[in-house]
Protein backbone atom coordinates (compact mmCIF):
# COMPACT_ATOMS: atom_id res chain seq x y z
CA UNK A 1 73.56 150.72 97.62
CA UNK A 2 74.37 149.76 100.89
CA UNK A 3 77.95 150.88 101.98
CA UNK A 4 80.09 149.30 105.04
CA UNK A 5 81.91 150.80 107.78
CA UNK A 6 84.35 150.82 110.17
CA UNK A 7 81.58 150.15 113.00
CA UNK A 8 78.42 148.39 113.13
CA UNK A 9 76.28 152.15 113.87
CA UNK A 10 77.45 154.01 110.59
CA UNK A 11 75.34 156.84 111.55
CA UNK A 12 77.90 157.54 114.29
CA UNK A 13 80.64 158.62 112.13
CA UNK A 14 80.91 161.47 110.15
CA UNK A 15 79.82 161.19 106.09
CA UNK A 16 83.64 162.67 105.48
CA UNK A 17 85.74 159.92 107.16
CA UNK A 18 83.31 156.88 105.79
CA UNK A 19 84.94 154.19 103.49
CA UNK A 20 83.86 150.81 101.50
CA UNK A 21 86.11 148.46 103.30
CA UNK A 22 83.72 145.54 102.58
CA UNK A 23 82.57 145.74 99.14
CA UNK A 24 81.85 141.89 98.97
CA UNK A 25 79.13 142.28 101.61
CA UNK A 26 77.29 144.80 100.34
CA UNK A 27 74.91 142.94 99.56
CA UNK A 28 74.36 140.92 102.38
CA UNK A 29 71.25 141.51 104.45
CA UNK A 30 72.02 142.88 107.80
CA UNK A 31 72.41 141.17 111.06
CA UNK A 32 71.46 142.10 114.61
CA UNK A 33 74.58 143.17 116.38
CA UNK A 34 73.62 141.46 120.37
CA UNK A 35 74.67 143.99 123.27
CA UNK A 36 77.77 142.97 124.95
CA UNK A 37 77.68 141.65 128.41
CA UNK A 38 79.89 143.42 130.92
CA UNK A 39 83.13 140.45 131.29
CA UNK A 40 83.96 141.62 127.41
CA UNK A 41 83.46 145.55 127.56
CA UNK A 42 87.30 147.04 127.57
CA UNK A 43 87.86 151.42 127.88
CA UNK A 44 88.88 153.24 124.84
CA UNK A 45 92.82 153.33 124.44
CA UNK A 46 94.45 156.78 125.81
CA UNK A 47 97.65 156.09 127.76
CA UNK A 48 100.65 157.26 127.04
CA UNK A 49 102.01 154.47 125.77
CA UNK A 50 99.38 153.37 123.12
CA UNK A 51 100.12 156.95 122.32
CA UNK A 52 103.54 156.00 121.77
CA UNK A 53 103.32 152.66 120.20
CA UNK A 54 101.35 153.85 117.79
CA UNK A 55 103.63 156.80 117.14
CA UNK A 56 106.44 154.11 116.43
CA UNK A 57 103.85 152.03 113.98
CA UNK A 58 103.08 155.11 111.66
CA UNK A 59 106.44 156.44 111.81
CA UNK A 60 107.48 153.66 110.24
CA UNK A 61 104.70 152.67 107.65
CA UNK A 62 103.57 150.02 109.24
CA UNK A 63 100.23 147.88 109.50
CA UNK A 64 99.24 146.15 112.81
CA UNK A 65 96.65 143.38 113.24
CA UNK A 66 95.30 145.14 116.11
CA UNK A 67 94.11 148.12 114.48
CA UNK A 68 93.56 146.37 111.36
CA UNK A 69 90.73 143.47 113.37
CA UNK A 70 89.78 145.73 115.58
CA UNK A 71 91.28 144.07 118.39
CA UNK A 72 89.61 144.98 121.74
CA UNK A 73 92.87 144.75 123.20
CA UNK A 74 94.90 146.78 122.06
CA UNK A 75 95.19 149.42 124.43
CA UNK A 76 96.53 146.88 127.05
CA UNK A 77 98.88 145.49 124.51
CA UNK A 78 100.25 149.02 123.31
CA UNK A 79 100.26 150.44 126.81
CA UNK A 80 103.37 147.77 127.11
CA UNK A 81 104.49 148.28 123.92
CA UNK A 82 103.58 145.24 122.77
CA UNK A 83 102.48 145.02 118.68
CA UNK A 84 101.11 142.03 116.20
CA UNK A 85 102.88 143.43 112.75
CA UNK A 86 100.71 142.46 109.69
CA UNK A 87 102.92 142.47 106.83
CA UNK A 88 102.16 142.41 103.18
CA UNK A 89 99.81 145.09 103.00
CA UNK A 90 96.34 145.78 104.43
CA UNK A 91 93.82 144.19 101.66
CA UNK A 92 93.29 140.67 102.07
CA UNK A 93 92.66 138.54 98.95
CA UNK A 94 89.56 136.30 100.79
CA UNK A 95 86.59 137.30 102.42
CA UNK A 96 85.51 135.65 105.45
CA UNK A 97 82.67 136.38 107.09
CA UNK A 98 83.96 137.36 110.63
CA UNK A 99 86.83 139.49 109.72
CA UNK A 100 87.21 143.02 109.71
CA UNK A 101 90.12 143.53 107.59
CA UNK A 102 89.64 145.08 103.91
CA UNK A 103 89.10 142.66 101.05
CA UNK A 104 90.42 143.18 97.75
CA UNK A 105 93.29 143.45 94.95
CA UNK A 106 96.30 143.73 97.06
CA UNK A 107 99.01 146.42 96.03
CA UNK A 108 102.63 145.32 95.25
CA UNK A 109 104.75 144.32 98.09
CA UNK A 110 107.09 146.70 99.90
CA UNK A 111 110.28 145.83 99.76
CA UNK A 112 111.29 147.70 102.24
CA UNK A 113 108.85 146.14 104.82
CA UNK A 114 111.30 143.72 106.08
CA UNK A 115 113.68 147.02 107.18
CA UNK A 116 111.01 148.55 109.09
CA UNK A 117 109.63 146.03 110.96
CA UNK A 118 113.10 144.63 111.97
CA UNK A 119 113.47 148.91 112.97
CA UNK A 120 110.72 148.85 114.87
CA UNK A 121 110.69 145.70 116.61
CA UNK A 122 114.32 147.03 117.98
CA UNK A 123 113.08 150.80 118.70
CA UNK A 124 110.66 149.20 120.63
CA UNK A 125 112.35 147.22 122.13
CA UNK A 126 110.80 144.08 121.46
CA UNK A 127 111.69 140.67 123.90
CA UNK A 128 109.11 139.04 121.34
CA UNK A 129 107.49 139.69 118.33
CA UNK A 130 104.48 138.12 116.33
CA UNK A 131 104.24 138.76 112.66
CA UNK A 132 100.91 138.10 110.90
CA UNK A 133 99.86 138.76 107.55
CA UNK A 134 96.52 139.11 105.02
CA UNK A 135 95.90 136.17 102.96
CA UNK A 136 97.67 137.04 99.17
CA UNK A 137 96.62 134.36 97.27
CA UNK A 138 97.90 136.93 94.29
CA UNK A 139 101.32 135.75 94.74
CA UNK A 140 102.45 132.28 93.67
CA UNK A 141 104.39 131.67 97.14
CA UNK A 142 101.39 133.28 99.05
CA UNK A 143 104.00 135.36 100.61
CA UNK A 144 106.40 132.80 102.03
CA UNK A 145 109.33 134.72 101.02
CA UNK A 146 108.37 137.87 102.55
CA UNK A 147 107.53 136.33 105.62
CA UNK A 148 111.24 135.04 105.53
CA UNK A 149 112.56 138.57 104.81
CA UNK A 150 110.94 139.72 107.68
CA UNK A 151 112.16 136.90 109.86
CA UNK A 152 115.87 137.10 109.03
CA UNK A 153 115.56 140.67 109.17
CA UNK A 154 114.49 140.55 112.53
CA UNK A 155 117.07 137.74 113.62
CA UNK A 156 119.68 140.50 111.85
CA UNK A 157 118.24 143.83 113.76
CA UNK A 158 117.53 142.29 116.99
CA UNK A 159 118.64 138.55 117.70
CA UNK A 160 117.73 138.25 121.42
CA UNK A 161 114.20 139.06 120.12
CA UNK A 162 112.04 135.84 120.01
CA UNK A 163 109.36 135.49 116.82
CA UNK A 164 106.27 134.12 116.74
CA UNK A 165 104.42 134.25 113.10
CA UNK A 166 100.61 133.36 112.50
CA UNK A 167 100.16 132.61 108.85
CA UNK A 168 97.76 132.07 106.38
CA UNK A 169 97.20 128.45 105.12
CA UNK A 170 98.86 128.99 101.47
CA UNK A 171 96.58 126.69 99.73
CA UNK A 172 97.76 125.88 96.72
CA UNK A 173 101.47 127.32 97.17
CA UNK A 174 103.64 124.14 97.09
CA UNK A 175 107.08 124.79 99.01
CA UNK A 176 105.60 127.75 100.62
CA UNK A 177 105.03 126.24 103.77
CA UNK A 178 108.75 124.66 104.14
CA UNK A 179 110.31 128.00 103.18
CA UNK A 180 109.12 129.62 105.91
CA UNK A 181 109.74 126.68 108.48
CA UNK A 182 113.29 127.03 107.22
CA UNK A 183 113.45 130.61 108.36
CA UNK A 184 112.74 129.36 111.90
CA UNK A 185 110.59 131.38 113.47
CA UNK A 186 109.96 130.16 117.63
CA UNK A 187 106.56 129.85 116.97
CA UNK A 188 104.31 129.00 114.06
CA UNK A 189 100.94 129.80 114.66
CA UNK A 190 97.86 129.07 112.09
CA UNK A 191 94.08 129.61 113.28
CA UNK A 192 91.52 126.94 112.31
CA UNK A 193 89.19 129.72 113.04
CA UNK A 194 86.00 127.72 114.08
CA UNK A 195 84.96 124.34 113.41
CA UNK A 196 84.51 122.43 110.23
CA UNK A 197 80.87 122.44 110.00
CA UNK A 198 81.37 126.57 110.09
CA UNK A 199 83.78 126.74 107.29
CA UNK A 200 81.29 127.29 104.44
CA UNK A 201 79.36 130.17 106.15
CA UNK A 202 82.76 131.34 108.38
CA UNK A 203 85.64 130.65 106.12
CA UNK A 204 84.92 129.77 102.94
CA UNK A 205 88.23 130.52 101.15
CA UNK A 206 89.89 127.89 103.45
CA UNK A 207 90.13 124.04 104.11
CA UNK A 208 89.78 123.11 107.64
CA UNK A 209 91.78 119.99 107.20
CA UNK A 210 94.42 121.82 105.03
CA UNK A 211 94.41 124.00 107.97
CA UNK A 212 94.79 120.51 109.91
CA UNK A 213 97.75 119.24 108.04
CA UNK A 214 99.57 122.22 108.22
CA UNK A 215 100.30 122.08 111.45
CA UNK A 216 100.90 118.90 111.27
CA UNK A 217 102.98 119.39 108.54
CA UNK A 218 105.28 121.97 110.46
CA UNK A 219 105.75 119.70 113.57
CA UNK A 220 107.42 116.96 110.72
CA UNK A 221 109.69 119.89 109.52
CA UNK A 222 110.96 120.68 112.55
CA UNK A 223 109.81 118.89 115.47
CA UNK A 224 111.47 121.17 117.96
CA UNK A 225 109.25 124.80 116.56
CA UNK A 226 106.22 125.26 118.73
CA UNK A 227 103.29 124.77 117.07
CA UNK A 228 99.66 126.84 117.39
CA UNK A 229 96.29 127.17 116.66
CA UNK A 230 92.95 129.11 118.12
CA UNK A 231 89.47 129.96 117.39
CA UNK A 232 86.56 131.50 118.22
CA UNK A 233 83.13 130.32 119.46
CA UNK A 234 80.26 132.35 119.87
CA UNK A 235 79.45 131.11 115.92
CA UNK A 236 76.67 128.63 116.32
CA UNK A 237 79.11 125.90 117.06
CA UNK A 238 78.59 122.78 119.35
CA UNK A 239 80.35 121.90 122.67
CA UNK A 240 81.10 118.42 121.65
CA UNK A 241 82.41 119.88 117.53
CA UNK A 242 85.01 122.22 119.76
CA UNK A 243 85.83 119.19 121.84
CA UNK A 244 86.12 117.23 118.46
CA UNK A 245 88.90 120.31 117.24
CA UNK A 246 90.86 119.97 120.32
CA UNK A 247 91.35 116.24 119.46
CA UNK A 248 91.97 117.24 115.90
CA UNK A 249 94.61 119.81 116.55
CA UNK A 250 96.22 117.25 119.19
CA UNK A 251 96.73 114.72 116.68
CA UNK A 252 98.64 116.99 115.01
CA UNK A 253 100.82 117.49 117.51
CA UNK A 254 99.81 121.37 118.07
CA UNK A 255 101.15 122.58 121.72
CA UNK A 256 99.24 125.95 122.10
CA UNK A 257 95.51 126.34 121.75
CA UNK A 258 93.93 129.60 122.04
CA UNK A 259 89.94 130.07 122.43
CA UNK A 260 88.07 133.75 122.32
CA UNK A 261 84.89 135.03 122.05
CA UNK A 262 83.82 136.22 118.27
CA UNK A 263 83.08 140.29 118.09
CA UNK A 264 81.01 140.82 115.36
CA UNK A 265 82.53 143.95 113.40
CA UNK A 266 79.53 145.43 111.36
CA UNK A 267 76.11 144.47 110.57
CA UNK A 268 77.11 142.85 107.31
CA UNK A 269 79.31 140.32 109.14
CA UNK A 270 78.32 137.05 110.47
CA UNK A 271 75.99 137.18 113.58
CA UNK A 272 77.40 136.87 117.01
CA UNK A 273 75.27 133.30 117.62
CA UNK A 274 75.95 133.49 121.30
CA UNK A 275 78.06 135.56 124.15
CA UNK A 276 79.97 132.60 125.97
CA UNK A 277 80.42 132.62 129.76
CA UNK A 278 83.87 133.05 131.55
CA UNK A 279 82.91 129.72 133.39
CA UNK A 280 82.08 128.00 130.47
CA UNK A 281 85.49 129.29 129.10
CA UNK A 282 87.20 127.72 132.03
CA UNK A 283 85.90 124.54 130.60
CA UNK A 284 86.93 125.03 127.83
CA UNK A 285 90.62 125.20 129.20
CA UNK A 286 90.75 122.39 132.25
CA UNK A 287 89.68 119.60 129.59
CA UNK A 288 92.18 121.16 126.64
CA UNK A 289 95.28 120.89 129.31
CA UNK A 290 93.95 117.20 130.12
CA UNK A 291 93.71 116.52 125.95
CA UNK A 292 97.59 117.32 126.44
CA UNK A 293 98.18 120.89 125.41
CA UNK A 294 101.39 122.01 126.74
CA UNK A 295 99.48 125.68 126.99
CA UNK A 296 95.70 126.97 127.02
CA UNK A 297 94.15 130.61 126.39
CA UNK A 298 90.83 130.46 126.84
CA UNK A 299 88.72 133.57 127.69
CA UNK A 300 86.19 136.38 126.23
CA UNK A 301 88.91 138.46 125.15
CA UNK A 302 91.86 135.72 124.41
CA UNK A 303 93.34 136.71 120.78
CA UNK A 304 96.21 134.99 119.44
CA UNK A 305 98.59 137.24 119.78
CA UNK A 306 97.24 138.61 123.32
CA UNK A 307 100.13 138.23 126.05
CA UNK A 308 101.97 136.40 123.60
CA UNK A 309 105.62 137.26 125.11
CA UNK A 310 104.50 135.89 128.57
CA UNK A 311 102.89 132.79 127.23
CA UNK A 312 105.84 131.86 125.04
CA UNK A 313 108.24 132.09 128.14
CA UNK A 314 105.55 129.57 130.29
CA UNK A 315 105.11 127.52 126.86
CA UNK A 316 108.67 126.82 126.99
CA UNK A 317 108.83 126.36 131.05
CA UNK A 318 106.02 124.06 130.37
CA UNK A 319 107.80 122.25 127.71
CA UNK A 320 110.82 121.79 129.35
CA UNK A 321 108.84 120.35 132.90
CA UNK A 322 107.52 117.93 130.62
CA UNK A 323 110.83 116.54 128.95
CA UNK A 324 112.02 116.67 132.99
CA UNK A 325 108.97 114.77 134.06
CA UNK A 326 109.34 112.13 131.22
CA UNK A 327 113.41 111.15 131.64
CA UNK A 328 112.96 111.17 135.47
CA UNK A 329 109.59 108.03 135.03
């Protein structure tokens, strides 16, 4: 039996502290993990305030996204006290083949998750928050009502706070999705991930054009919510299928695009394809903001919720220089 771990050279951590976190791909055959180049190598988090961000997280009981992934950014973000909360547990009821976080049959819900993130989001003193989640296809609203729980509790803790969410798709939830438009978060964020012809080897739990008409979906609930979507390349995918998803996501409407480099988490996950430039990244983002995009991330080491707070506050400068730009022609 092969077992999976929490890095892609198992022989590097001690026997005592191993754990199955993948127990889907098992019995996948491994991949070759490709040596980074030097524009996506980041230094191991020890500042004080990671140190105190994450004191904040676990005295609390909480889960973050950016331990959870593996998020090479982390230290920057907890430095400044900045945190992605992933609420509803930390076992995720699908199985992709790029993500890091542990698949299986998710525990009950907490009801007193809404509390502490609303405690800690004011402790920390939070200007803006973004709320993510695992995918609980367990429970017959996927989770939309905890995700409004968490959003009024929030609103209720810390009201000057702004909220961005990033959810899962809830296939198969009807009224899920309008619920938790209702609850008005500032910005709803869903990730197509990669591009359709990827879904069956990338995503195969999810729908790219449910994905598609989600957003779309959310913009004809509330026209006035920012809308947002990212993915990563480094797959196998095509220039001309990524220009193809910019397109996509602008027909329905979505304002923010984000685009990072995939990190391949262990051997047993898919194969980094190919390590893409910073200049070819920079593409990537002068032809999204002529597609229309009201905002762009595009880099090695862009994740969605990476600078969030600062983008929101340009997203809405950028929004409202449009609106300007329009009544004055």
């Amino acid at each position: 039996m092969v077992t999976i771990l929490d890095a892609t050279k198992p022989d590097a951590i001690k026997p005592e502290t191993r754990r199955v976190r993948h127990p889907e791909k098992q019995k996948r055959p491994d991949t070759e993990v490709k040596r980074k180049p030097e524009w996506i190598r980041v230094k191991a988090p020890t500042s004080k305030g990671y140190q105190e961000t994450r004191s904040i997280v676990k005295e609390n009981n909480l889960v973050t996204v950016c331990e959870e992934a593996g998020c090479p950014n982390i230290g920057e973000c907890w430095d400044k006290k900045h945190a992605s909360f992933m609420i509803m547990g930390e076992i995720c009821t699908r199985a992709c083949a790029f993500c890091n976080v542990i698949t299986g049959k998710p525990n009950a819900l907490d009801v007193h998750e809404p509390y502490n993130v609303a405690k800690a989001v004011k402790q920390m003193g939070l200007q803006h928050v973004v709320i993510t989640s695992v995918d609980r296809d367990d429970l017959d609203d996927g989770g939309a009502e905890h995700f409004e729980k968490v959003i009024r509790s929030i609103r209720a803790a810390s009201p000057e706070t702004t909220i961005e969410i990033l959810t899962p798709d809830f296939l198969r939830k009807p009224g899920a999705l309008e619920r938790v438009v209702a609850a008005k978060p500032d910005v709803f964020n869903h990730n197509l991930e990669t591009v359709p012809g990827n879904y069956l080897t990338v995503r195969p739990g999810a729908r790219y054009f449910h994905s598609l008409r989600l957003l779309q979906r959310v913009k004809e609930l509330d026209p006035t919510m920012f809308t947002k979507s990212g993915i990563m390349v480094g797959l196998g995918e095509e220039r001309n299928e990524v220009l193809q998803l910019m397109d996509d996501l602008r027909s329905a409407d979505v304002d923010f695009m984000t685009i990072g480099q995939y990190l391949q988490p262990t051997r047993k996950h898919h194969e980094v394809m190919a390590y893409i430039t910073p200049d070819e990244f920079k593409s990537y983002e002068k032809i999204a903001y002529t597609k229309g995009f009201l905002m762009v991330s595009s880099s090695p080491l862009t994740r969605s919720s990476h600078h969030a707070g600062d983008d929101f506050a340009r997203l809405k400068a950028n929004r409202e220089a449009k609106l300007a730009a329009a009544a004055a022609g």
